[in-house]
C-alpha atoms as a PDB file:
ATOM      1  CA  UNK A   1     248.382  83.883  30.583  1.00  0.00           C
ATOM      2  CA  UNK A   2     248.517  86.243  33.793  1.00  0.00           C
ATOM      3  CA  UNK A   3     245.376  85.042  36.124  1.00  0.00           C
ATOM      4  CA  UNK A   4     243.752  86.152  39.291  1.00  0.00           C
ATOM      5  CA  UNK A   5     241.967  83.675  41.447  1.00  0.00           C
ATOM      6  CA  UNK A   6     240.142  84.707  44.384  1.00  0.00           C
ATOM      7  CA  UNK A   7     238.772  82.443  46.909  1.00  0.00           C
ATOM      8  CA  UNK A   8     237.951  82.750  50.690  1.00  0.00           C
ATOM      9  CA  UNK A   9     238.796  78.465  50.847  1.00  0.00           C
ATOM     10  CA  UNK A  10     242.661  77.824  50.533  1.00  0.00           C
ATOM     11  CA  UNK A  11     241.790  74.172  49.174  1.00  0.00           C
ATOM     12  CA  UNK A  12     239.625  75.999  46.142  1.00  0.00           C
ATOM     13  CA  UNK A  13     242.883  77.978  45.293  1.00  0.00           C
ATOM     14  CA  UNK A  14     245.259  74.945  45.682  1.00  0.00           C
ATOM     15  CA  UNK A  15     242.768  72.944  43.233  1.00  0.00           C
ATOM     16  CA  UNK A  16     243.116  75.887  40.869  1.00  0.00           C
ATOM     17  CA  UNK A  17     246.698  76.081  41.045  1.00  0.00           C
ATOM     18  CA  UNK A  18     247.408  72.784  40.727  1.00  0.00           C
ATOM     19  CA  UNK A  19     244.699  72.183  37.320  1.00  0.00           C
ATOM     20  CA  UNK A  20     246.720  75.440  35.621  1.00  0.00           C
ATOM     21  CA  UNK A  21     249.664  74.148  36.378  1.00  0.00           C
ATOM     22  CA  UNK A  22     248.902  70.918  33.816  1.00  0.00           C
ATOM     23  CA  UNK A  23     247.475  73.955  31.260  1.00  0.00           C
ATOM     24  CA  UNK A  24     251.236  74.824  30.981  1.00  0.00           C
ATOM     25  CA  UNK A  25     251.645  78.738  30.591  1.00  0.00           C
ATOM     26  CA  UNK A  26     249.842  79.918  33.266  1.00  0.00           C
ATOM     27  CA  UNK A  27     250.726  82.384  35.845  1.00  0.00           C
ATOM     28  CA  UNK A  28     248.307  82.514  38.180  1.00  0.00           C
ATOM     29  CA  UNK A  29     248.047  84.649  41.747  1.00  0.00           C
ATOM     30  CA  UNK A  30     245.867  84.172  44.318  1.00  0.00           C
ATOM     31  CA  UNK A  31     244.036  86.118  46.812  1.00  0.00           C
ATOM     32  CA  UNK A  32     241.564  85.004  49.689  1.00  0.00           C
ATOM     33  CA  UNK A  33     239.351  88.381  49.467  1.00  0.00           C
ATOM     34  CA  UNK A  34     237.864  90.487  47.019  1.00  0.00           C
ATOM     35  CA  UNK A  35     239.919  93.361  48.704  1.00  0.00           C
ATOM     36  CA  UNK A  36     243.377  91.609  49.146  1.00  0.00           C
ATOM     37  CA  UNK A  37     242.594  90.990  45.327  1.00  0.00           C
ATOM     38  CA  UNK A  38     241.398  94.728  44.652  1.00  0.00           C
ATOM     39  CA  UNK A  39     244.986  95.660  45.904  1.00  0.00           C
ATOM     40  CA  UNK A  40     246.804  92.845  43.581  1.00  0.00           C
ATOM     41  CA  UNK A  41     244.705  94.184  41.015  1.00  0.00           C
ATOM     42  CA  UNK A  42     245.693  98.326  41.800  1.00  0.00           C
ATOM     43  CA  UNK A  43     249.218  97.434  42.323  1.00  0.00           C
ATOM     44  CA  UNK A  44     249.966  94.793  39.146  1.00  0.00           C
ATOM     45  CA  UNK A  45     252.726  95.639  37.318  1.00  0.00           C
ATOM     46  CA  UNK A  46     251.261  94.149  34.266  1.00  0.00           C
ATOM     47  CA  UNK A  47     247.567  93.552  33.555  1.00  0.00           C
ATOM     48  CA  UNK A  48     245.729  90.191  34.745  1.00  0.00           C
ATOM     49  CA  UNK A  49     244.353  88.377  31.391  1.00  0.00           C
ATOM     50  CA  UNK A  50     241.182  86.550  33.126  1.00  0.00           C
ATOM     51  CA  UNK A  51     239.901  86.412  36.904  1.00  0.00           C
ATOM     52  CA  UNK A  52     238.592  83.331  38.582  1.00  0.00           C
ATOM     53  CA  UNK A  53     236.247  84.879  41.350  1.00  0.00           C
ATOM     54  CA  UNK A  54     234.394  82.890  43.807  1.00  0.00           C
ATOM     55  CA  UNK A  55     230.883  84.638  44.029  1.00  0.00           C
ATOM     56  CA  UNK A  56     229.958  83.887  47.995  1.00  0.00           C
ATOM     57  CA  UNK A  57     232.945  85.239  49.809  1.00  0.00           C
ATOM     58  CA  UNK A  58     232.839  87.566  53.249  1.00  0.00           C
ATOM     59  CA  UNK A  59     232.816  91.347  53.646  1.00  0.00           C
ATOM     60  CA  UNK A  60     232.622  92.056  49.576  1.00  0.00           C
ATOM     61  CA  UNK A  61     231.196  89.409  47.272  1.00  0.00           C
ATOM     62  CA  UNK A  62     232.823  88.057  43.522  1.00  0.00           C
ATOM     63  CA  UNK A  63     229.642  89.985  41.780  1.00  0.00           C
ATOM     64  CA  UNK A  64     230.540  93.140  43.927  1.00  0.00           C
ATOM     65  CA  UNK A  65     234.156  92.748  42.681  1.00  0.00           C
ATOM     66  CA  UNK A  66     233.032  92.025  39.262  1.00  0.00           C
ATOM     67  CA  UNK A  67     231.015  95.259  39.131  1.00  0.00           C
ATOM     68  CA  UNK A  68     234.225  96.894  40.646  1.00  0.00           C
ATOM     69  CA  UNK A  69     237.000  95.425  37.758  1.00  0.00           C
ATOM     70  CA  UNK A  70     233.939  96.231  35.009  1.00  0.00           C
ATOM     71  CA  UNK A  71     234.260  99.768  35.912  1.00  0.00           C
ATOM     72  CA  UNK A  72     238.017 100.014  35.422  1.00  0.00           C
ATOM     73  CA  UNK A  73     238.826 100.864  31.682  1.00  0.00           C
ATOM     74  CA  UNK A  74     241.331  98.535  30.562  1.00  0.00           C
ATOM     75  CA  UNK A  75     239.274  95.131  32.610  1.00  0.00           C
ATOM     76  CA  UNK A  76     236.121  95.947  30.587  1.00  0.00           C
ATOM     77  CA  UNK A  77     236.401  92.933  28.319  1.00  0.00           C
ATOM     78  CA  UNK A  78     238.994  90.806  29.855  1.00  0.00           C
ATOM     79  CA  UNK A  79     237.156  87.637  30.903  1.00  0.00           C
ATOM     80  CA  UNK A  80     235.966  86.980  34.455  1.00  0.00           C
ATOM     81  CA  UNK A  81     235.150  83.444  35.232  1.00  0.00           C
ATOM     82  CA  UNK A  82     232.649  82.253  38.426  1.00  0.00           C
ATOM     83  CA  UNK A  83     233.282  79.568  40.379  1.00  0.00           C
ATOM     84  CA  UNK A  84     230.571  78.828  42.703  1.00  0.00           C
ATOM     85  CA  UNK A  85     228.755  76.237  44.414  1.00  0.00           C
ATOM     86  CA  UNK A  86     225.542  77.833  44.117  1.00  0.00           C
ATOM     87  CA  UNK A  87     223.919  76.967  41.029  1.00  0.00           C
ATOM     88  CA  UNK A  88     221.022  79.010  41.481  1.00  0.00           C
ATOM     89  CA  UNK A  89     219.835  80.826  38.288  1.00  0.00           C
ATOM     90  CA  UNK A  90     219.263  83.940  40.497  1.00  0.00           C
ATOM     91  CA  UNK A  91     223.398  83.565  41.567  1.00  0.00           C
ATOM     92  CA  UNK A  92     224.218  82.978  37.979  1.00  0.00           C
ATOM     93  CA  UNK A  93     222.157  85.569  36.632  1.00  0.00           C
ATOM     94  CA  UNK A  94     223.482  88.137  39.302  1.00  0.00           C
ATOM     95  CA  UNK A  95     227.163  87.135  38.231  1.00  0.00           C
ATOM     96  CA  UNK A  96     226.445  87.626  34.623  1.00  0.00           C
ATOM     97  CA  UNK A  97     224.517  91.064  35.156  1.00  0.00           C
ATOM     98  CA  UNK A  98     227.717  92.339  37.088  1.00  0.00           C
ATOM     99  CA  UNK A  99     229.756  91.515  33.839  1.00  0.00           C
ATOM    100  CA  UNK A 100     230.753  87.787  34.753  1.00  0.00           C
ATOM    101  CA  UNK A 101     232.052  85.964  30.971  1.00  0.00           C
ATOM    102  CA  UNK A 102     231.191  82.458  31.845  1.00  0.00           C
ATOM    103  CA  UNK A 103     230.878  80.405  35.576  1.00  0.00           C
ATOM    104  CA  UNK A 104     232.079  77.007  37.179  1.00  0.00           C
ATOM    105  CA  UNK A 105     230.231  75.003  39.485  1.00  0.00           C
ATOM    106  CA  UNK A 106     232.122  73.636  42.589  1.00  0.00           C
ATOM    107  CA  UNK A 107     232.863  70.660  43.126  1.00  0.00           C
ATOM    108  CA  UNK A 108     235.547  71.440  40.484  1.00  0.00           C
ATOM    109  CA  UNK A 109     236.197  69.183  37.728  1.00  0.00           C
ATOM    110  CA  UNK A 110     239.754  69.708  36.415  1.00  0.00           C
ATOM    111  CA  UNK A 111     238.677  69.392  32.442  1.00  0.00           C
ATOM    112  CA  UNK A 112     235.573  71.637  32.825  1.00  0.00           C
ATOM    113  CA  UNK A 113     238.270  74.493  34.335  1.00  0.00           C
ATOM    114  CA  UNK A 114     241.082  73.573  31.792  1.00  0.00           C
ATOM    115  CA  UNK A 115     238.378  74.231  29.093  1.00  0.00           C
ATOM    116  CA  UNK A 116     236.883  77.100  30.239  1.00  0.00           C
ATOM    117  CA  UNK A 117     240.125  79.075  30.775  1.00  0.00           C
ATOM    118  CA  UNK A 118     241.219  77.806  27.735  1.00  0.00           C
ATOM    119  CA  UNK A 119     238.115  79.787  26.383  1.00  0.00           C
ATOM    120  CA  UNK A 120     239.250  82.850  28.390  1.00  0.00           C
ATOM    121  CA  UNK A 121     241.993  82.998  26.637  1.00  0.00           C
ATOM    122  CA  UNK A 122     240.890  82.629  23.154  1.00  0.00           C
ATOM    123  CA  UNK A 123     238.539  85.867  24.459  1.00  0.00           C
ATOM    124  CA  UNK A 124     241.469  87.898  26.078  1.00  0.00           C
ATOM    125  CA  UNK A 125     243.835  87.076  22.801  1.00  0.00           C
ATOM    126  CA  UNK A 126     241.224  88.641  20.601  1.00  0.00           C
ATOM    127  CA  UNK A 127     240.399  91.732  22.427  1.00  0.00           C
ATOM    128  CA  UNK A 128     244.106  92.468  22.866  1.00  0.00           C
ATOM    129  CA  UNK A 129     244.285  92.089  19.194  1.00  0.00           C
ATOM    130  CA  UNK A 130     241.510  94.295  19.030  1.00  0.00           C
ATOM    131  CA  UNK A 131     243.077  97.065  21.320  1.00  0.00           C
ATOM    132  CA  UNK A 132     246.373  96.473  19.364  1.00  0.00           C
ATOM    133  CA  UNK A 133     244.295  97.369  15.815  1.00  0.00           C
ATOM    134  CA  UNK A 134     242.318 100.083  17.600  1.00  0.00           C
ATOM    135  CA  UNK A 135     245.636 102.037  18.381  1.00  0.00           C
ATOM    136  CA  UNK A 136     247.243 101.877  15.197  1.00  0.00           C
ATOM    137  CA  UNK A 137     243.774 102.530  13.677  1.00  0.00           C
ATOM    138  CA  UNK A 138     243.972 105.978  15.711  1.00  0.00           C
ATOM    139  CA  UNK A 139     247.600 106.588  15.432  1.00  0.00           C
ATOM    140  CA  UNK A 140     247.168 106.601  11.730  1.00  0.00           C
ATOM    141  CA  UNK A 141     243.780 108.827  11.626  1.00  0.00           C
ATOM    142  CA  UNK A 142     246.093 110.865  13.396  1.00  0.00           C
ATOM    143  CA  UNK A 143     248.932 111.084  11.068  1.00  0.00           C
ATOM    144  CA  UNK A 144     246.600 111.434   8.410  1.00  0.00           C
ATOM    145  CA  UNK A 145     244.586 114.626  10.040  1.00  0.00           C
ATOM    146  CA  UNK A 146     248.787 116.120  10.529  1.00  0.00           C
ATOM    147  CA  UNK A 147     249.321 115.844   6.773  1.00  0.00           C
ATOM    148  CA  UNK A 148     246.075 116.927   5.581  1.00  0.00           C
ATOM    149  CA  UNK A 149     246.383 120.194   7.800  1.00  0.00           C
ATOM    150  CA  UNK A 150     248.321 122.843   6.438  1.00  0.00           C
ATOM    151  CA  UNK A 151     250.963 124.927   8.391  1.00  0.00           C
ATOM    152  CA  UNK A 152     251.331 128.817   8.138  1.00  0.00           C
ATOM    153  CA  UNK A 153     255.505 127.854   6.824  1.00  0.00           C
ATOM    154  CA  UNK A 154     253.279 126.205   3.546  1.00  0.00           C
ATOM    155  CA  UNK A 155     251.289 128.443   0.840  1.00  0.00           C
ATOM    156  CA  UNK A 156     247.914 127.614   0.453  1.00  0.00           C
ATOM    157  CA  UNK A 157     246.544 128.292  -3.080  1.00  0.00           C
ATOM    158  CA  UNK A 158     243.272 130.252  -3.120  1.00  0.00           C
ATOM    159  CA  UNK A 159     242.029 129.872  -6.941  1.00  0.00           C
ATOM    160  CA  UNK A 160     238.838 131.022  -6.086  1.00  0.00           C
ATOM    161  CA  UNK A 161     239.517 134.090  -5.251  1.00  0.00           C
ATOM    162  CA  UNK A 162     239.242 137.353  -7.920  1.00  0.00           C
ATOM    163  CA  UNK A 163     242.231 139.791  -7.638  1.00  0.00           C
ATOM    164  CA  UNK A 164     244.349 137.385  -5.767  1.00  0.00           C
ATOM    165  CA  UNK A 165     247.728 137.568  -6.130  1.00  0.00           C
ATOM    166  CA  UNK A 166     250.056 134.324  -5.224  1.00  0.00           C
ATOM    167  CA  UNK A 167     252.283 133.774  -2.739  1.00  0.00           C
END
């Protein structure tokens, strides 16, 4: 699983790193803004399958950035996990209007994480699954609407049609 962490405090991202390292395959990246991770996210190779995003960080917040990876088309259902000390409802609530999936609450415990990405990945499995069934969905309403559409090399029968003479 390909995950983007963002946190302005280096110790938050070495906690991280070193809990997903015990979850076995993890590949996780890290980034110490929401615009170093905007980049990481622009320039990926591959796609990111969940983002851990602190929510109080300086210059752009983790519900700005949210708002920001909700608006690109292929992040609109990947999961995005907070992890903030504030456990204000109104912080919460802001995170989960921006398009947050689920939050953690700092001080972070290492089997609360483990589960909750755990979680994330159960969610990003099934709506790659989903995309994957959506494709071949359209690929074959598209094969379909080629063969049911005749070409001007083919005859096409009119039987309705008094006087008509065939091809």
């Amino acid at each position: 699983m390909k995950i983007l962490a963002v946190d302005d405090d280096p110790l938050i991202l070495e906690l991280l790193e070193a809990t997903l390292k015990l979850n076995g395959d993890v590949q996780l990246t890290t980034a110490q803004s929401a615009i170093e991770a905007a980049e990481l996210i622009a320039n990926s190779a591959s796609m990111f399958d969940c983002f851990l995003l602190d929510i109080v960080m300086p210059e752009v917040s983790g519900i700005e950035l949210t708002q920001w990876i909700r608006k690109l088309p292929h992040y609109q259902s990947t999961p995005i996990l907070m992890i903030t000390a504030m456990s204000s409802k109104a912080h919460i609530d802001a995170a989960f209007r921006a398009g947050a999936s689920d939050y953690v609450t700092k001080p972070l415990d290492q089997i609360e994480v483990t589960t909750r990405v755990l979680l994330a990945e159960r969610q990003a499995n099934a709506a790659r699954q989903m995309r994957s069934k959506q494709a071949l969905m359209k690929s074959a309403a598209d094969m379909a609407d080629d063969l049911a559409r005749p070409t001007l090399a083919q005859p096409l029968p009119l039987d309705d049609v008094d006087g008509m003479i065939e091809y």
